[in-house]
Protein backbone atom coordinates (compact mmCIF):
# COMPACT_ATOMS: atom_id res chain seq x y z
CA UNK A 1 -10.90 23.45 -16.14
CA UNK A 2 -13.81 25.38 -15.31
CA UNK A 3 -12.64 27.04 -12.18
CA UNK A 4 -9.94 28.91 -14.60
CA UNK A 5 -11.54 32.23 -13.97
CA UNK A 6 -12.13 31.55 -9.95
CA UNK A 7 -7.94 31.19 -9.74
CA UNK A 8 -6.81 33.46 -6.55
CA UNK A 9 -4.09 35.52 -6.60
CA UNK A 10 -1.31 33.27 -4.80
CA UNK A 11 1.85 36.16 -5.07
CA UNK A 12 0.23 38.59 -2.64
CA UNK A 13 2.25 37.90 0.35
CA UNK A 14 -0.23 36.52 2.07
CA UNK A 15 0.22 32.76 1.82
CA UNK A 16 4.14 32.86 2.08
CA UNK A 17 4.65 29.55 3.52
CA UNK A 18 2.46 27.62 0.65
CA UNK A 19 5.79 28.54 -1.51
CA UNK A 20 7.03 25.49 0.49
CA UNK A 21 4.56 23.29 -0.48
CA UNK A 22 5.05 23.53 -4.53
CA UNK A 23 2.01 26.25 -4.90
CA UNK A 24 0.67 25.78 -8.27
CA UNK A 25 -2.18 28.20 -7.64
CA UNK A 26 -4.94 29.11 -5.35
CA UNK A 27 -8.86 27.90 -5.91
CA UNK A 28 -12.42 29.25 -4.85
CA UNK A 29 -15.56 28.00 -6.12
CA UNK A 30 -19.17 28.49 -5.00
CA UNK A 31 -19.84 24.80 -4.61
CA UNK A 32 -17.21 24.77 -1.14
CA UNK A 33 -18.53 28.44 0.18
CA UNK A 34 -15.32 29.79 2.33
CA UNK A 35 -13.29 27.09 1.52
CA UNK A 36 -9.90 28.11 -0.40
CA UNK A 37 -8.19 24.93 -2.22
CA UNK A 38 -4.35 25.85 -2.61
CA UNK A 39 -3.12 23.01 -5.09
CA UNK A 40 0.10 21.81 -5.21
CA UNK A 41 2.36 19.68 -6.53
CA UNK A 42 4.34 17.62 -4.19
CA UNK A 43 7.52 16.18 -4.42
CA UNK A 44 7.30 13.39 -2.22
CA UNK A 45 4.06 11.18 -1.60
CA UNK A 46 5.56 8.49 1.05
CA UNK A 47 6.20 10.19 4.67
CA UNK A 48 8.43 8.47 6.92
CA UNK A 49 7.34 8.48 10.59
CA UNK A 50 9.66 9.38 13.01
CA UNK A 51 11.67 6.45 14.76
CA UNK A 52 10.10 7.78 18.31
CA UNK A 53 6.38 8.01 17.20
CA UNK A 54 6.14 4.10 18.45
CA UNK A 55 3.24 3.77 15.28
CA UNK A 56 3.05 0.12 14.10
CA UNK A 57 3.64 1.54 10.49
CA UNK A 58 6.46 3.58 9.22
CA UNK A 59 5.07 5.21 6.06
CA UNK A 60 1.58 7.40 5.59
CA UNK A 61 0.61 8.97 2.58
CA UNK A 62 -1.62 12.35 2.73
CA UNK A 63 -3.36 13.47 -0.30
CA UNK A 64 -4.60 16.91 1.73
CA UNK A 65 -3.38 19.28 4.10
CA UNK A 66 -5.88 20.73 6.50
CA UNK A 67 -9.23 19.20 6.80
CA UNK A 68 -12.75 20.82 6.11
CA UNK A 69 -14.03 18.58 8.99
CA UNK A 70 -13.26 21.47 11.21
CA UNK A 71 -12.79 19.09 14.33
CA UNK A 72 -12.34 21.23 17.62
CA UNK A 73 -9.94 18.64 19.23
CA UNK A 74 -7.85 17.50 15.70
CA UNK A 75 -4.11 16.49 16.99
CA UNK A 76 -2.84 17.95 13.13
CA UNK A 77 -3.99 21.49 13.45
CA UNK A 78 -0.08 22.37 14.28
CA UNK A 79 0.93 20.97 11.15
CA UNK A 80 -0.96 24.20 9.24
CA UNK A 81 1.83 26.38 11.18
CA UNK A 82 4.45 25.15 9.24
CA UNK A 83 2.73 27.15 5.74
CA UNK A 84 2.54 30.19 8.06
CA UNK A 85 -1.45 29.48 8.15
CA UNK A 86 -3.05 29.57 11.45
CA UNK A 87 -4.10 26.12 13.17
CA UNK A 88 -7.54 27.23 13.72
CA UNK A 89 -9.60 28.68 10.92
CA UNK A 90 -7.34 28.42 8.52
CA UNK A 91 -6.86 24.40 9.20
CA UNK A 92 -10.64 23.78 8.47
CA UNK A 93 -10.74 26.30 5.29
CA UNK A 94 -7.23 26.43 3.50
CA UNK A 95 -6.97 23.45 2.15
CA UNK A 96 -3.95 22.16 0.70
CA UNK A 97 -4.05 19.59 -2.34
CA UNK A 98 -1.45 17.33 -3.62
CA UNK A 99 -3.12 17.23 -7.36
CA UNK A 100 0.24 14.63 -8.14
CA UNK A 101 0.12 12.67 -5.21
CA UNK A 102 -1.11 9.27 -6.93
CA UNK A 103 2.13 9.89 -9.57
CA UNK A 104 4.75 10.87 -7.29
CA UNK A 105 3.83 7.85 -5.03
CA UNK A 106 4.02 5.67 -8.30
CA UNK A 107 7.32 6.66 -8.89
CA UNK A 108 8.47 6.12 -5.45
CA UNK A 109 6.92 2.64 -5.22
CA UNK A 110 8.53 1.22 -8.26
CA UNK A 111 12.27 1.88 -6.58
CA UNK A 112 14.03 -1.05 -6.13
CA UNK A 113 14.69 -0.06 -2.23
CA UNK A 114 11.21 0.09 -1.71
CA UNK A 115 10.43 -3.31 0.33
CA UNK A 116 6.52 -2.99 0.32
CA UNK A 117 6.15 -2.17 3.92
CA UNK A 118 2.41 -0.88 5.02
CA UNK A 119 1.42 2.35 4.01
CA UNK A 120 -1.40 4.12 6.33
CA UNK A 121 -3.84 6.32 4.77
CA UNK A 122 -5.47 9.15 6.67
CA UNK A 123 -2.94 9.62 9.61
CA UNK A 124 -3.21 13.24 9.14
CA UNK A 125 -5.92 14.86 7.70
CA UNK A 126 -8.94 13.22 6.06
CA UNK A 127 -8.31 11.28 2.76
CA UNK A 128 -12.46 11.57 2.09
CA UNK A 129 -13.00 15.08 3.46
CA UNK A 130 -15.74 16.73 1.10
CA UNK A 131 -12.77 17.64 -1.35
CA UNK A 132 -12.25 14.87 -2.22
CA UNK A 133 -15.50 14.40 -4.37
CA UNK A 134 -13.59 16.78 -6.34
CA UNK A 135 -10.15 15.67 -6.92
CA UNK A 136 -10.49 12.17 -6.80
CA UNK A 137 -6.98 11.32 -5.89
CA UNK A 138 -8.00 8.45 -3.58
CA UNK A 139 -8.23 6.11 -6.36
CA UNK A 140 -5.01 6.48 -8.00
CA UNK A 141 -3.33 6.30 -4.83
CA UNK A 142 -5.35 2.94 -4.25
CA UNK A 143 -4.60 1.31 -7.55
CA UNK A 144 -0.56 2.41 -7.55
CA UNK A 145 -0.17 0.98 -3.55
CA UNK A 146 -2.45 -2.63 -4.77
CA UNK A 147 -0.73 -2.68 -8.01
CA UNK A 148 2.98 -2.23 -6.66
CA UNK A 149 1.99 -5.10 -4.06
CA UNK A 150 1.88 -2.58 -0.73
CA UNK A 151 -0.70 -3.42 1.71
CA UNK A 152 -2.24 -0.33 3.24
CA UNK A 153 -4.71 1.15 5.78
CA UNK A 154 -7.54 3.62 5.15
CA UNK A 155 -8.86 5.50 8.74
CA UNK A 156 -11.72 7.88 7.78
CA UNK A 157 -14.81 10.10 8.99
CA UNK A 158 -15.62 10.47 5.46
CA UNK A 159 -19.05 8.76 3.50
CA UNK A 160 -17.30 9.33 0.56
CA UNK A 161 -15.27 5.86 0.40
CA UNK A 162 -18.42 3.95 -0.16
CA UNK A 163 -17.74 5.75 -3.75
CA UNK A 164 -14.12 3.79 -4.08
CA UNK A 165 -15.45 0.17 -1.89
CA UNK A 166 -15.57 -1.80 -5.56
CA UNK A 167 -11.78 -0.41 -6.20
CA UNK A 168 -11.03 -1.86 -2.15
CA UNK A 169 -12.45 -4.80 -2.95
CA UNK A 170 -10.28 -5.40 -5.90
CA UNK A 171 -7.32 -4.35 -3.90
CA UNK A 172 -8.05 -6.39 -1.56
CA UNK A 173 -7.75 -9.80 -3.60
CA UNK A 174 -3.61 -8.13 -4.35
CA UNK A 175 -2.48 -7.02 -1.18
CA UNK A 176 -3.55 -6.90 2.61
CA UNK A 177 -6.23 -3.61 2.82
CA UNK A 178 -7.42 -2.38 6.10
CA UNK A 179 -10.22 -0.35 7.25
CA UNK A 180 -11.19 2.15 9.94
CA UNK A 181 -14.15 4.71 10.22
CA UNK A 182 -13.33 7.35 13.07
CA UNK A 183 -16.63 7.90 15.12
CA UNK A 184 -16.01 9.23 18.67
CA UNK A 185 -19.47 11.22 19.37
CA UNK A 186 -23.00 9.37 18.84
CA UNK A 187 -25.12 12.45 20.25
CA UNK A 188 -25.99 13.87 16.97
CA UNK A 189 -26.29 17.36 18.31
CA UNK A 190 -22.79 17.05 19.58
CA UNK A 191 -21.43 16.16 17.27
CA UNK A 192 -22.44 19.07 14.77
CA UNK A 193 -20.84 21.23 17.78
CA UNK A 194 -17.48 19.29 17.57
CA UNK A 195 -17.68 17.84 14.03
CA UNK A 196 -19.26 20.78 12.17
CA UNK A 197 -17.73 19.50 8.83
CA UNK A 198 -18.51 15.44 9.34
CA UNK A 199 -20.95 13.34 8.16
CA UNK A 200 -23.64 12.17 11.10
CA UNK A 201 -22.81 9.51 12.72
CA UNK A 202 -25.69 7.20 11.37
CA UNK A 203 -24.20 8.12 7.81
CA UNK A 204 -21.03 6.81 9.38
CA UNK A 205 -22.44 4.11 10.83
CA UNK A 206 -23.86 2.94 7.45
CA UNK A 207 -20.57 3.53 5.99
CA UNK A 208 -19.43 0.42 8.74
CA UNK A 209 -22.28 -1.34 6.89
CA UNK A 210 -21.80 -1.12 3.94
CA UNK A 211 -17.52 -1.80 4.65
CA UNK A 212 -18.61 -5.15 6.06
CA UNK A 213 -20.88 -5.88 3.12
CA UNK A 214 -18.30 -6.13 0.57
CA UNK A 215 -16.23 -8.76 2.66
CA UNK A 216 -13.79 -6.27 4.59
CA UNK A 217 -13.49 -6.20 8.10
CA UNK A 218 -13.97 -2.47 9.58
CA UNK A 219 -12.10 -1.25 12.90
CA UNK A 220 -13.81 1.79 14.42
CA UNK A 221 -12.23 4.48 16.15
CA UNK A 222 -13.35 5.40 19.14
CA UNK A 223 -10.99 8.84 19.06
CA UNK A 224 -10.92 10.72 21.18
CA UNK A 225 -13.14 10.15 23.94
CA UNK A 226 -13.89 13.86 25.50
CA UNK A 227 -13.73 13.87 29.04
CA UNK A 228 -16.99 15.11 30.68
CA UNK A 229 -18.64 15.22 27.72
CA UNK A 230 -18.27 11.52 25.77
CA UNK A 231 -17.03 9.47 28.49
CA UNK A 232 -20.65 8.76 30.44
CA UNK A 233 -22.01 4.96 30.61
CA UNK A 234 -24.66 6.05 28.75
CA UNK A 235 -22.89 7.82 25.73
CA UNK A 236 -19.93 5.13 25.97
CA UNK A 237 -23.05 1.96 25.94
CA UNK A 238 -25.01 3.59 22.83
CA UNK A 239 -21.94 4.01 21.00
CA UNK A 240 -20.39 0.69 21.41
CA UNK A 241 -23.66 -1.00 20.78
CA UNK A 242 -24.39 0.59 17.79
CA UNK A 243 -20.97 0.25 16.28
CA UNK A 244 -21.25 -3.51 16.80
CA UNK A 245 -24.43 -3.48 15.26
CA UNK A 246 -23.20 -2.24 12.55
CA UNK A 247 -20.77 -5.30 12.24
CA UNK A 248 -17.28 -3.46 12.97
CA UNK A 249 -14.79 -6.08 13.97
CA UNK A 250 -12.79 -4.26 16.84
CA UNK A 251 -12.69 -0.90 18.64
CA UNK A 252 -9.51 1.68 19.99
CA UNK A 253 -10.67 3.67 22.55
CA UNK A 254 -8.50 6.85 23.51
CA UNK A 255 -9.00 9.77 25.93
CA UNK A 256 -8.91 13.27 23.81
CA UNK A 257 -5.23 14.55 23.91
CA UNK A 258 -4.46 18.42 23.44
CA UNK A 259 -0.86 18.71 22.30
CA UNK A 260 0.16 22.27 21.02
CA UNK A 261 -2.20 24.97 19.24
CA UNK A 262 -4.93 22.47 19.23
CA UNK A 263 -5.35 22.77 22.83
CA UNK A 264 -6.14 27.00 22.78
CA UNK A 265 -8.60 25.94 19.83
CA UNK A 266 -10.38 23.38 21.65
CA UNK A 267 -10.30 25.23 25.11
CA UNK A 268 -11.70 28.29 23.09
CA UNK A 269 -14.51 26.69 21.88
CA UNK A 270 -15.32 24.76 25.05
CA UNK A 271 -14.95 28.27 27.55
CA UNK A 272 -17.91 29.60 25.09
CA UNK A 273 -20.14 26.37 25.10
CA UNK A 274 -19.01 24.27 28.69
CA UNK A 275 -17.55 27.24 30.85
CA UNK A 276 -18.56 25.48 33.81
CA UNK A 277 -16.20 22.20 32.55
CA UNK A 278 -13.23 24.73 31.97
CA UNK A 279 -11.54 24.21 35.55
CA UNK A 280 -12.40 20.53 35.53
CA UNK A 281 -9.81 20.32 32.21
CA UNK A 282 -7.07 22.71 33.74
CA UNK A 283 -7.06 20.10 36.60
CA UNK A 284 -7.18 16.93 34.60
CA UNK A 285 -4.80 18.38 31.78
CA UNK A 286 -2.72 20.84 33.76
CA UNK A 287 -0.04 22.39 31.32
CA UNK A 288 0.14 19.35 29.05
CA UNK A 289 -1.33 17.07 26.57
CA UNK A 290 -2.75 14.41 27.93
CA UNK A 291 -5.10 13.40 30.47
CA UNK A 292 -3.99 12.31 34.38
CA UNK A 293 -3.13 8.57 34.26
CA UNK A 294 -5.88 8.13 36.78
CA UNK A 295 -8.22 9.27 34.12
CA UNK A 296 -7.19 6.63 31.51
CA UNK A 297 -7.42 3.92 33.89
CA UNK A 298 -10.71 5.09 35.29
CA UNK A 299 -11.19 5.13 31.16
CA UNK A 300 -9.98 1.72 31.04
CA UNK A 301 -12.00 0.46 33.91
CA UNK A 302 -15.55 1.73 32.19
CA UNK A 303 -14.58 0.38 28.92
CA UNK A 304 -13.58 -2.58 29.08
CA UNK A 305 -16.58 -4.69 29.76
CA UNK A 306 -18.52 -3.00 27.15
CA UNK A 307 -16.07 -3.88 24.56
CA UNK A 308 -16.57 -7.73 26.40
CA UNK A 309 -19.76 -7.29 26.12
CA UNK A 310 -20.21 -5.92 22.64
CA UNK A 311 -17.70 -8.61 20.68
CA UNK A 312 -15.73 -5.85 19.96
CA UNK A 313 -12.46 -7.59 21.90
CA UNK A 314 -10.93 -8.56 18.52
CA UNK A 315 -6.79 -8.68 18.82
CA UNK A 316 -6.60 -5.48 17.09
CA UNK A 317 -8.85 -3.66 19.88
CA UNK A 318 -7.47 -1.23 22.18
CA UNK A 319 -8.37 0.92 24.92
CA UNK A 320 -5.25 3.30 25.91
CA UNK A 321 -4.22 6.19 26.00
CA UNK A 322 -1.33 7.52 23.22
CA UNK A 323 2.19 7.75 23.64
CA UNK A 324 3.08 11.11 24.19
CA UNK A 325 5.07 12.34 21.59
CA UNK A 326 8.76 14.09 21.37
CA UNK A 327 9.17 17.69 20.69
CA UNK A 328 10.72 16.87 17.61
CA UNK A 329 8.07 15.57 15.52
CA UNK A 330 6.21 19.01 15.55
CA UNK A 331 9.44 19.93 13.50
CA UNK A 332 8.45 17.33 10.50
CA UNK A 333 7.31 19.81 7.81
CA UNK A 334 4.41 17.68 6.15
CA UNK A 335 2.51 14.86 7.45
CA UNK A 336 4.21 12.88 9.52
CA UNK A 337 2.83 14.01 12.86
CA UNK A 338 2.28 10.45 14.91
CA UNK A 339 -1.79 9.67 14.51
CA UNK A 340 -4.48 7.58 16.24
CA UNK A 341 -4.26 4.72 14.53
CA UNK A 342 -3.52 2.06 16.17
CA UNK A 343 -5.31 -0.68 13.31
């Protein structure tokens, strides 16, 4: 492998929690400029969500940890903690990849207790972050889950699955496939603020396209909605309308929730580029997570008739806020953090 000589020093102490994670070594290359790809090999692929998380799937698979994406408000920040890497820089440039996932999750599959219950894709971090143009471990993932008979779910920000849409297609004629493309923020210049790592939204809008024109319906996320700064008639109209255009089936809308580290990181960021919206939050967030309930069903109220309006009321839409979630789950170790996807 030609990044042989670019191998990092993993024994210095300085990554002691990656020892967890089945460190096989540590990558840099000049093609991901100060991004460091830790690869691993995992021993489980199939994460069980916990019985509180209220998800409508039990099992996710993650084939990364962390996410290049570098979104301010991402919910699995925390989860970097657990490797004794920080949930703010290092989240969006120590990258953790599970170079077995797609044979671990083989083996698992073929067990005679597995029952072929839905398997969620992208609960966590980004199956199609820019990494993954590297590793390619989306496809063997997507052949082992059709060819074991699981139906699954992909949610992504990611341009990169038009590569696999033939392999989805084929999939798709075996078992039940879903598909979601995340797309909160339609203001391309806030988005690059937010999303520094994401494709644009038109490229994600295409990607809607381009889902549809293969025969697959595509859910869009609207998650999260950022109070002050997303949640105007204006922004809320555009985006709507142009996800319909772009033939998505259904919507979820859901106000921005701030649970743990992710809330200093976010807060951090908006203090330097909204101060003046920094005493608006502390009164609609106070010392939680989650917006007031009178914001969600002011939320509600505005959203609503533009999904009516739109077509975008399919039975899988929704417009709610998430279930907050029990202490406990922070203590899951890998991926099973409960996730926006309500598909």
């Amino acid at each position: 492998m030609r990044w042989a000589a670019q191998a990092v020093d993993a024994d210095d102490g300085a990554l002691p929690g990656l020892d967890r994670a089945g460190l096989v070594r540590s990558v840099q290359t000049p093609e991901f400029e100060g991004i460091t790809f830790h690869e691993v090999l995992c021993k489980s692929a199939l994460n069980k969500t916990p019985d509180a998380s209220r998800l409508p799937f039990r099992y996710t698979v993650n084939t990364f940890r962390g996410c290049s994406h570098a979104c301010r408000y991402c919910f699995a920040r925390p989860t970097h903690e657990y490797l004794d890497l920080d949930a703010g820089h290092d989240f969006d440039s120590q990258l953790v990849v599970k170079t077995n996932v797609a044979a671990v999750l083989r083996r698992e599959l073929a067990r005679r207790s597995w029952t072929r219950e839905h398997v969620a894709l992208g609960t966590n971090t980004d199956p199609y972050q820019r990494a993954e143009g590297r590793y390619r471990l989306m496809p063997g993932v997507i052949r082992t889950l059709a060819e074991s008979g699981t139906p699954f779910s992909i949610l992504t920000k990611g341009t990169l699955l038009r590569r696999d849409l033939p392999l989805l297609s084929l999939a798709a004629q075996q078992v039940e496939v879903r598909t979601a493309v995340s797309l909160p923020i339609v203001d391309h210049d806030l988005q690059q603020q937010i999303e520094p790592g994401t494709p644009s939204p038109k490229a994600r809008l295409e990607l809607v396209r381009a889902i549809t024109g293969i025969g697959l319906s595509c859910h869009v996320m609207i998650a999260p909605v950022i109070p002050f700064l997303t949640d105007s008639s204006r922004h809320l109209d555009e985006l709507l309308g142009s996800v319909a255009a772009a033939g998505a089936s259904s919507v979820t809308v859901i106000p921005m929730h701030l649970r743990g580290s992710t809330r200093g990181w976010f807060l951090s960021w908006l203090s330097e580029q909204h101060p003046a919206l920094v005493r608006r939050y502390r009164a609609l967030y106070g010392r939680g997570a989650y917006v007031t309930p009178e914001y969600s069903r002011w939320l509600d109220a505005r959203v609503a008739p533009l999904i009516q309006r739109y077509g975008l009321g399919g039975e899988k839409s929704e417009h709610r806020e998430i279930p907050s979630a029990p202490d406990e789950r922070r203590r899951e170790p890998i991926d099973a953090l409960g996730a926006p996807t309500l598909f």
